[in-house]
Protein backbone atom coordinates (compact mmCIF):
# COMPACT_ATOMS: atom_id res chain seq x y z
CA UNK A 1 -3.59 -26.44 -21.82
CA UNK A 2 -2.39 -23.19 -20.02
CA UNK A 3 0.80 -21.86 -20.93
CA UNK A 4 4.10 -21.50 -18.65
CA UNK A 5 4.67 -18.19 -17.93
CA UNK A 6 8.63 -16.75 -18.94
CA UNK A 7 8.39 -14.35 -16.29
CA UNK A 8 7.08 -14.00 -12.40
CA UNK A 9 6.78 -10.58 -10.75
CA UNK A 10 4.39 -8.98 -8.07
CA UNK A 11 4.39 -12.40 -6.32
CA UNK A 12 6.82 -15.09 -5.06
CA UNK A 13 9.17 -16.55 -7.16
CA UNK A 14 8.79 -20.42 -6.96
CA UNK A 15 10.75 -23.32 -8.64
CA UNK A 16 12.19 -22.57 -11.62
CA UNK A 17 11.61 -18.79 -11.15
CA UNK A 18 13.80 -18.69 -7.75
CA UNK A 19 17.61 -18.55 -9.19
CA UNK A 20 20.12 -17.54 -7.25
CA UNK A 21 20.31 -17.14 -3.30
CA UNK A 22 22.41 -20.33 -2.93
CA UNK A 23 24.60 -19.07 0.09
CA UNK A 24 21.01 -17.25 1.99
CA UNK A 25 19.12 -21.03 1.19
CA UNK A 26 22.22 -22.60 2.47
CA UNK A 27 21.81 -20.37 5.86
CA UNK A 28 18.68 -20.16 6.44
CA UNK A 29 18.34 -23.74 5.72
CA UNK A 30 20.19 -24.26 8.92
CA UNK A 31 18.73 -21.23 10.78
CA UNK A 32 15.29 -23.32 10.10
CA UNK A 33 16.87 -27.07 10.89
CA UNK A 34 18.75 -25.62 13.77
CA UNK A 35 16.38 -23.65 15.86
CA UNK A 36 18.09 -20.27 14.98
CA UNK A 37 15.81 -17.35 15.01
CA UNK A 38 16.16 -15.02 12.11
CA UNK A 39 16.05 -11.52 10.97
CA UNK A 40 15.96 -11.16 7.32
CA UNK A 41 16.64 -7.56 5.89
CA UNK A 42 16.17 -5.83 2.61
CA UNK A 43 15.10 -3.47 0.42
CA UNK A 44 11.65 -4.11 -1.20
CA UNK A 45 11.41 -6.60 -4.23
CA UNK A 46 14.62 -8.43 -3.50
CA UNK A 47 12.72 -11.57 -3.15
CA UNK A 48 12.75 -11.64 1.04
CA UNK A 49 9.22 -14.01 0.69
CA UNK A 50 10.53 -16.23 -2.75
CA UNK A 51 13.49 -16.82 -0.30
CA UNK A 52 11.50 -18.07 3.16
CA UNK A 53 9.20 -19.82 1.03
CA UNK A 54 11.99 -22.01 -1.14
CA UNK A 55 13.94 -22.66 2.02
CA UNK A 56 10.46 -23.54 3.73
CA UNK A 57 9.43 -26.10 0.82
CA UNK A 58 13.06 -27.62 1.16
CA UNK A 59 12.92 -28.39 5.19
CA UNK A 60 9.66 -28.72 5.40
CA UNK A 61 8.70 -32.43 6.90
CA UNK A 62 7.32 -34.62 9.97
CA UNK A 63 10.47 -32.95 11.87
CA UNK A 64 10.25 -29.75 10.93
CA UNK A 65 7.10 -27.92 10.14
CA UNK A 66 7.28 -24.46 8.98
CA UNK A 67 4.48 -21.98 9.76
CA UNK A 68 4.18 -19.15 6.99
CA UNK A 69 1.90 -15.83 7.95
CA UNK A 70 1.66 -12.58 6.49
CA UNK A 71 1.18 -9.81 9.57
CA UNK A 72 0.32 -7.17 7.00
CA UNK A 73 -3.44 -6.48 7.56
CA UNK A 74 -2.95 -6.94 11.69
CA UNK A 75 -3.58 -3.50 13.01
CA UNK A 76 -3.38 -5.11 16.79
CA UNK A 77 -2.14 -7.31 19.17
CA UNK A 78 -5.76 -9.38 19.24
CA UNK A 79 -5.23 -9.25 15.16
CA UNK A 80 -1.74 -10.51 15.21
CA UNK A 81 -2.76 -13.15 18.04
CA UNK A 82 -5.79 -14.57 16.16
CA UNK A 83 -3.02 -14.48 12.72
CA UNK A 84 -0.58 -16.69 14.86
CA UNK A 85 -2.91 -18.98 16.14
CA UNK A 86 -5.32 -19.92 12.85
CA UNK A 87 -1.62 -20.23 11.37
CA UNK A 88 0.31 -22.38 13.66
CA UNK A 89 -2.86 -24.89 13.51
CA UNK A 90 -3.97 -25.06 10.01
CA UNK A 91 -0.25 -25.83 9.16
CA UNK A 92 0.96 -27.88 11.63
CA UNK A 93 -2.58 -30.51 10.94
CA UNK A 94 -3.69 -31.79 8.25
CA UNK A 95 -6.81 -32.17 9.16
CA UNK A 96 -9.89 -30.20 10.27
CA UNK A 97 -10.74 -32.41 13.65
CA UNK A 98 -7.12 -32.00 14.38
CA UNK A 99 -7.26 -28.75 14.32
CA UNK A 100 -10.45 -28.69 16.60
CA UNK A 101 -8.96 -30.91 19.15
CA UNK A 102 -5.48 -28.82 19.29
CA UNK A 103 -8.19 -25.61 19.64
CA UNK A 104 -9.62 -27.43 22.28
CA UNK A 105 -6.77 -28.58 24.22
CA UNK A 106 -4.89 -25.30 24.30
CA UNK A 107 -6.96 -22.41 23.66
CA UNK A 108 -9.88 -23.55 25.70
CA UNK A 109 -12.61 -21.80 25.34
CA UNK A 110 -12.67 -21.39 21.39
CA UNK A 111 -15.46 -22.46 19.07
CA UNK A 112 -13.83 -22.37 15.92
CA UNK A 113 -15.53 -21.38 13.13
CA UNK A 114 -13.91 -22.91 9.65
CA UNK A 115 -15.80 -22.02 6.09
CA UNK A 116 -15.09 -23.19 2.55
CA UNK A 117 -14.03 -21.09 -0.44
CA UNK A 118 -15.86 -21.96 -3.23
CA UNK A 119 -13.01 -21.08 -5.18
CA UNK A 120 -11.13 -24.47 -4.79
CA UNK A 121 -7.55 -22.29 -5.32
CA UNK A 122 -8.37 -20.81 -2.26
CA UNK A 123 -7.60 -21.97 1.46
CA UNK A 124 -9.69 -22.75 4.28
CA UNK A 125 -10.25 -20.62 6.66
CA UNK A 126 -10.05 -20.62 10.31
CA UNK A 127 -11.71 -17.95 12.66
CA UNK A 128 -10.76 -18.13 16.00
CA UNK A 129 -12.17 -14.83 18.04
CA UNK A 130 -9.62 -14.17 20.13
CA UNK A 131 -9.92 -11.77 22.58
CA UNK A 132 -8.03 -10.04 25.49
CA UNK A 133 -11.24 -11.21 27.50
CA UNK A 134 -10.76 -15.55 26.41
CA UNK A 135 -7.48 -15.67 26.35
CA UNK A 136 -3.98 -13.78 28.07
CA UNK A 137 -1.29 -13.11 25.40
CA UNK A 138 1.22 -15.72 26.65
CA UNK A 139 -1.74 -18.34 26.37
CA UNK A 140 -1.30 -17.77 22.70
CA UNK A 141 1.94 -17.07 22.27
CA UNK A 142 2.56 -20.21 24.16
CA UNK A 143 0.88 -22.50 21.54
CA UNK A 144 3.21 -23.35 18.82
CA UNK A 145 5.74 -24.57 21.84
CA UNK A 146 3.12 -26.34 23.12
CA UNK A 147 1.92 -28.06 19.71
CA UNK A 148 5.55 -28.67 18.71
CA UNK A 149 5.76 -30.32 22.02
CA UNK A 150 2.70 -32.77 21.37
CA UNK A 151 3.88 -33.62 18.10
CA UNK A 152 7.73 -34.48 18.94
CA UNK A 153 8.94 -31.83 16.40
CA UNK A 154 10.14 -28.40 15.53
CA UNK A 155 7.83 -25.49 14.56
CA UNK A 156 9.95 -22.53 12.30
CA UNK A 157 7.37 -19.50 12.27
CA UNK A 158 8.07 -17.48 9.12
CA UNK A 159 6.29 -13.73 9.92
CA UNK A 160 6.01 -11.26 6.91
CA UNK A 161 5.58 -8.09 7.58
CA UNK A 162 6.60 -8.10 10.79
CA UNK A 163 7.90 -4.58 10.90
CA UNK A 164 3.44 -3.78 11.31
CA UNK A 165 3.85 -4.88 14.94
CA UNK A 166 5.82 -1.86 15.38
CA UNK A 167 2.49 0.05 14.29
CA UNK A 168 0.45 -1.14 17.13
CA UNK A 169 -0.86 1.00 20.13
CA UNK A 170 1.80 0.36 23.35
CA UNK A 171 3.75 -1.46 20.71
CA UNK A 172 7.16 -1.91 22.61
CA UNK A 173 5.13 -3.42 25.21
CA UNK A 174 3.72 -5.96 22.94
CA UNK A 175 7.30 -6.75 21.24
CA UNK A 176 8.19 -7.16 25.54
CA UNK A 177 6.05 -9.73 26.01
CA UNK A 178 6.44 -12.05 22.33
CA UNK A 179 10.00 -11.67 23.09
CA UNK A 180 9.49 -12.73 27.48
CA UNK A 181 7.68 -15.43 25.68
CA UNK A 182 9.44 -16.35 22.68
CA UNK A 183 12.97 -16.47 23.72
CA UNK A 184 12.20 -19.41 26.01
CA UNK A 185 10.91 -21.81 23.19
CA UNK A 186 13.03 -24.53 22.94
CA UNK A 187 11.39 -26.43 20.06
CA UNK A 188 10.05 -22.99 18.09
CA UNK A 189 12.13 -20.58 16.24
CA UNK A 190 10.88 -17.30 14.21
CA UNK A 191 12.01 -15.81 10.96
CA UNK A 192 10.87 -12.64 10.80
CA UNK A 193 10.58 -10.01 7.69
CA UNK A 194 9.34 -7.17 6.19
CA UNK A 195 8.82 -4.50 3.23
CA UNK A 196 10.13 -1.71 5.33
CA UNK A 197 13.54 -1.69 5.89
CA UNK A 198 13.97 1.41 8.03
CA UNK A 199 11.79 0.28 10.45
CA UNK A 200 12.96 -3.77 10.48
CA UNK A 201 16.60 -2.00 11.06
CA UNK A 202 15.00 -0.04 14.23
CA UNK A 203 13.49 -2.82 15.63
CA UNK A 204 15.91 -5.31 15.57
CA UNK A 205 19.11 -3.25 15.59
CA UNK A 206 18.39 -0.56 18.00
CA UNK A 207 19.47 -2.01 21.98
CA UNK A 208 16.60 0.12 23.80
CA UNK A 209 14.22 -2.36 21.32
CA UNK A 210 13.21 -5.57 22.96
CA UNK A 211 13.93 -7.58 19.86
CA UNK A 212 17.53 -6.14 19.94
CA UNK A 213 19.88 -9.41 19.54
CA UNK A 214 17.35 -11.46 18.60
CA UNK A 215 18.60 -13.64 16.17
CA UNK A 216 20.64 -14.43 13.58
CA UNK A 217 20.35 -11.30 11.32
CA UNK A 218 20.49 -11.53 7.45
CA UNK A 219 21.00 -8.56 5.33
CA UNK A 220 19.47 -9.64 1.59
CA UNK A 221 22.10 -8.16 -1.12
CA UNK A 222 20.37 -7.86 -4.97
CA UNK A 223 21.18 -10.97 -7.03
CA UNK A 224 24.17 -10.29 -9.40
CA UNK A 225 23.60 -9.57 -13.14
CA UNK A 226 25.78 -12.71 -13.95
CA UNK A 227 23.05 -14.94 -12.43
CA UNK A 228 20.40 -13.11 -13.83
CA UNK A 229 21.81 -13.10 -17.67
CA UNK A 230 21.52 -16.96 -18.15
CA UNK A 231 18.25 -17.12 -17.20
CA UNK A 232 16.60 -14.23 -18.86
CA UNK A 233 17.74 -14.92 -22.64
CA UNK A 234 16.99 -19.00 -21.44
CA UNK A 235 13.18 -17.66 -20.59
CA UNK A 236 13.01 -15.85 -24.09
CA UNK A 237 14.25 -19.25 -25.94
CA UNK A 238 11.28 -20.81 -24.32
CA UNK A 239 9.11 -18.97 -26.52
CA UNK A 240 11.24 -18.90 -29.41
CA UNK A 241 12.94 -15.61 -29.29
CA UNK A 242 16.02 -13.87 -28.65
CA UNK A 243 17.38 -11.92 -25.75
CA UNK A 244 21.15 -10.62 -26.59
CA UNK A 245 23.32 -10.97 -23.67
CA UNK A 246 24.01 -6.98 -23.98
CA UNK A 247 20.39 -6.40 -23.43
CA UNK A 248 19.83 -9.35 -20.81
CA UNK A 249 22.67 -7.16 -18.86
CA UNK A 250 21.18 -3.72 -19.68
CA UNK A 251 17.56 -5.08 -17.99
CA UNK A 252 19.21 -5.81 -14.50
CA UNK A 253 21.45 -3.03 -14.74
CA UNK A 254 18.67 -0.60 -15.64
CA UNK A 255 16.61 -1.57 -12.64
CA UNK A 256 19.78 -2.47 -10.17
CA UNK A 257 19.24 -6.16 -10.36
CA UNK A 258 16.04 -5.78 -8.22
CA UNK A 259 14.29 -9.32 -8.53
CA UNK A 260 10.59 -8.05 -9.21
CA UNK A 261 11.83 -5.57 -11.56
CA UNK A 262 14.12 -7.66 -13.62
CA UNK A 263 11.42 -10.20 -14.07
CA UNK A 264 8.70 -7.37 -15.24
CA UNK A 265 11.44 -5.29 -17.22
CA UNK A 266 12.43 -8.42 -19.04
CA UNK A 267 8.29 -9.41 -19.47
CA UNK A 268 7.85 -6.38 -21.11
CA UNK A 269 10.91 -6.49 -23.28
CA UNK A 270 9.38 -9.94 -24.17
CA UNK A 271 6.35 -8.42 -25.34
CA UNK A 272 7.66 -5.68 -27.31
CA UNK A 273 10.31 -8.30 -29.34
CA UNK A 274 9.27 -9.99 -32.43
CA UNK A 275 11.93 -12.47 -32.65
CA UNK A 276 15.30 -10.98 -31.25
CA UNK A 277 15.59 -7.81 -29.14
CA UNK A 278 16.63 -5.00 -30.39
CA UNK A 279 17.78 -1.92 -28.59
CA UNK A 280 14.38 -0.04 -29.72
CA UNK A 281 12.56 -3.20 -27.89
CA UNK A 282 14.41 -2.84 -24.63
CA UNK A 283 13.89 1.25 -24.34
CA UNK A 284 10.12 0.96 -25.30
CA UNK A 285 10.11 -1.42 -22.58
CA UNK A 286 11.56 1.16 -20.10
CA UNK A 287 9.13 3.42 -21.07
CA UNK A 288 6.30 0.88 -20.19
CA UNK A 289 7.49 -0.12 -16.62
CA UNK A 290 7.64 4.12 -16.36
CA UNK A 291 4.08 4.41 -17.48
CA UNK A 292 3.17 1.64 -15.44
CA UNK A 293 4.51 2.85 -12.59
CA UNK A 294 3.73 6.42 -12.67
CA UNK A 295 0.60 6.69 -10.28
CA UNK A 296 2.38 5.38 -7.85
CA UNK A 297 5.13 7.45 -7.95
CA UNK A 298 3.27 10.85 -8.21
CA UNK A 299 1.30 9.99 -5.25
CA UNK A 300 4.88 9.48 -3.32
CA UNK A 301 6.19 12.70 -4.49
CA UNK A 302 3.30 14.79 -4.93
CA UNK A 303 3.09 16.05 -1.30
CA UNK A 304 7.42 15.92 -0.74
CA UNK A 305 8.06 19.91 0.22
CA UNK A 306 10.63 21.62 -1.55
CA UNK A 307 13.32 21.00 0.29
CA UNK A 308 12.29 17.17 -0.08
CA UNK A 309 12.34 17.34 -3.46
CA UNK A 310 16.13 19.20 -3.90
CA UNK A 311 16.96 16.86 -2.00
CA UNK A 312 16.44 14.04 -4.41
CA UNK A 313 17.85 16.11 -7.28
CA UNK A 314 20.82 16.66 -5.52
CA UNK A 315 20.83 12.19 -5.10
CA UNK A 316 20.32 12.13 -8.53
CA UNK A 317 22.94 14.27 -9.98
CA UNK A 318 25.10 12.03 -8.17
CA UNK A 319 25.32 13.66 -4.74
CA UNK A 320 25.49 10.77 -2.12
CA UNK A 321 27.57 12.11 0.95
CA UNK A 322 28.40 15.82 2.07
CA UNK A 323 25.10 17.39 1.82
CA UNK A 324 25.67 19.53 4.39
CA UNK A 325 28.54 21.16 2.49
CA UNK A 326 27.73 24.90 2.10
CA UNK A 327 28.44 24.65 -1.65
CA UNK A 328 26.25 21.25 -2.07
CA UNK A 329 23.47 23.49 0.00
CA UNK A 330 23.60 26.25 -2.09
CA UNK A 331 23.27 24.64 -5.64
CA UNK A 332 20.69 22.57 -4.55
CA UNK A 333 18.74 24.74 -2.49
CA UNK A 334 18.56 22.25 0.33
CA UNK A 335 18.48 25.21 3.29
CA UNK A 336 20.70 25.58 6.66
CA UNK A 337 22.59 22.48 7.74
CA UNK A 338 20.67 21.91 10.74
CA UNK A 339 17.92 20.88 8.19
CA UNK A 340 20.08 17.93 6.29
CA UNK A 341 19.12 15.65 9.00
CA UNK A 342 15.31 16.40 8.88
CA UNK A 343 15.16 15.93 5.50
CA UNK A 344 17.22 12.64 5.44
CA UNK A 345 14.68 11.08 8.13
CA UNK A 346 11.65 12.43 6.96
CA UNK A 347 13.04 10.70 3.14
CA UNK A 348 13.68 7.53 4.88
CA UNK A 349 10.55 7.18 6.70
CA UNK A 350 8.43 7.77 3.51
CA UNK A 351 10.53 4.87 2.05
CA UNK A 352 11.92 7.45 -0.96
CA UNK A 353 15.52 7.04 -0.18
CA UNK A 354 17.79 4.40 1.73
CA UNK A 355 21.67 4.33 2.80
CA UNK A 356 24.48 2.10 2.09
CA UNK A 357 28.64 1.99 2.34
CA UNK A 358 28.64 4.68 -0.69
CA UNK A 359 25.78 6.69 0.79
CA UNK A 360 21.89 7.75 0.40
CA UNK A 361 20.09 6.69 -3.12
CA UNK A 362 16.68 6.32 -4.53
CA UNK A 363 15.03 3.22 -2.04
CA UNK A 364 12.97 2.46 -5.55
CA UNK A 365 15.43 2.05 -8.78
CA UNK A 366 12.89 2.75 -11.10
CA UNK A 367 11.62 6.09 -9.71
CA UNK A 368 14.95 7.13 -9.84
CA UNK A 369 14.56 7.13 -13.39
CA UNK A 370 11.30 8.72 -13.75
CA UNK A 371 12.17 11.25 -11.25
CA UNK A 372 15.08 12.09 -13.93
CA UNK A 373 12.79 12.19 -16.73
CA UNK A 374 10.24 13.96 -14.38
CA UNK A 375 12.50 17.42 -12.79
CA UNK A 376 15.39 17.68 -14.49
């Protein structure tokens, strides 16, 4: 008999792994019942996907059926299209003929082509071949109004990654005509999120974007250290060890109560305790998520100029605001002030830093350490 795992991380957190969130599920539970469209915003890791998903397996039902697709590997309209459309029918049908006749009624001109995994874990899947030449894109954007329609109900589309539509060639144009479409749907709504925060905030927040004022927009905070305490020393007594509340505390403080990083912090702490942890245990683990981590954090830092890289000692002494001050400047060798700005964007579009109420920071909690350890 397989064993229950104590701790989830680099994928959704389902059932008892999802703690927390009860005032998002409570929204977005009647975002999803309602009809609301919504913009969910965050920084990586803080569980945007374990959120949709719960909420989606709680309202989920002959009513309300909730469409889940990941935009991540679309690199174009066609892509996206062909994403939305195997989507929409696969989960709105339970069955394969259903999903041929829906084909057939409104995206005429389709054979699809459906093959088997062998791997049962794995899910059917459903190849359309879509093309600017078969179909227009308000034919396709069209159909999960148009299914909802047949089948008396409400379709929620749940779109990860959405912030890749903003990669596409002639991509406002594209966002023009989803939203020309979208916004007249009276039995679909969208919930749409992504890893990227930077550009999620420009294209949903900025009024010369055509998804400005979309929807109801949700700003994810990290989930407190008193939530996460319980249920990391209940996780170790599962296995018949000990997790001190003082060390429970110093995991989600370490990593700033980022979800994915709790979970793995505390995994490894697991592995290096014997029965209870000890401070030793908990610092080894640091060390491991570090080492773990490493590649990818050289590779994001390896090519930052030198400006770049001042600029993230000056964050990590402690600098937040002001950088333009001449004395700030000078110490950290961060060059005229006309260059503060470039080197704030250019930061924030390689995902290295991100701003709040107190100011910029380290986007990634865990190269913040290892950039300590690392230049100073």
């Amino acid at each position: 008999m397989c064993k229950q795992k104590p701790f989830v991380f680099g994928m959704p957190a389902a059932n008892e792994y999802f703690i927390g969130r009860e005032k998002e599920v409570k929204r977005l539970v009647a975002n999803f019942t309602n009809g609301i469209n919504t913009i969910l915003i965050s920084p990586r890791r803080y569980g945007k996907t374990s959120l949709v998903k719960h909420v989606a397996q709680m309202v989920n039902s002959a009513e309300v059926k909730v469409v889940y697709l990941d935009a991540f590997a679309c690199r174009s309209e066609y892509d996206f299209y062909n994403q939305l459309s195997a989507a929409v029918l696969q989960q709105t049908s339970t069955k394969i003929d259903e999903w041929r006749q829906t084909a057939a009624d409104f995206l005429s001109r389709l054979m699809p082509k459906i093959s088997f995994s062998p791997d049962p874990s794995q899910e059917i899947s459903l190849s359309l071949g879509i093309t600017a030449k078969t179909h227009t894109p308000e034919a396709v954007l069209a159909l999960p109004q148009q299914i909802a329609e047949k089948q008396n109900c409400r379709i929620v589309v749940c779109i990860d990654e959405f912030q890749q539509i903003g990669e596409f060639p002639d991509s406002l144009t594209v966002q023009k005509r989803m939203r020309s479409v979208w916004q007249h749907q009276n039995r679909v709504s969208y919930c749409m999120f992504g890893s990227k925060k930077h550009l999620m905030n420009t294209m949903f927040q900025n009024r010369s974007y055509p998804f400005f004022k979309f929807g109801d927009m949700l700003f994810l905070e990290s989930i407190p250290a008193e939530t996460w305490v319980p249920f990391l020393c209940q996780q170790f007594a599962k296995v018949g060890k000990t997790l001190p509340e003082a060390i429970a505390r110093k995991i989600c403080e370490t990593v700033g109560c980022n979800s994915q990083y709790v979970q793995q912090l505390a995994y490894l702490t697991l592995l290096n305790t014997d029965k209870e942890a000890t401070e030793a245990d908990f610092e080894a683990s640091v060390n491991d998520l570090l080492v773990e981590n490493e590649m990818l954090f050289i590779s994001q830092t390896e090519k930052l100029t030198t400006f770049q890289l001042n600029f993230l000692r000056a964050i990590k002494s402690g600098i937040r605001k002001d950088f333009g001050f001449a004395d700030v400047r000078d110490e950290y060798g961060l060059g005229s002030a006309s260059n503060i700005n470039r080197l704030k964007s250019a930061l924030v579009e390689r995902e290295l830093i991100d701003y709040d109420i107190e100011g910029y920071d380290f986007a990634d909690p865990v190269m913040k350490i290892w950039f300590g350890r690392k230049f100073f």
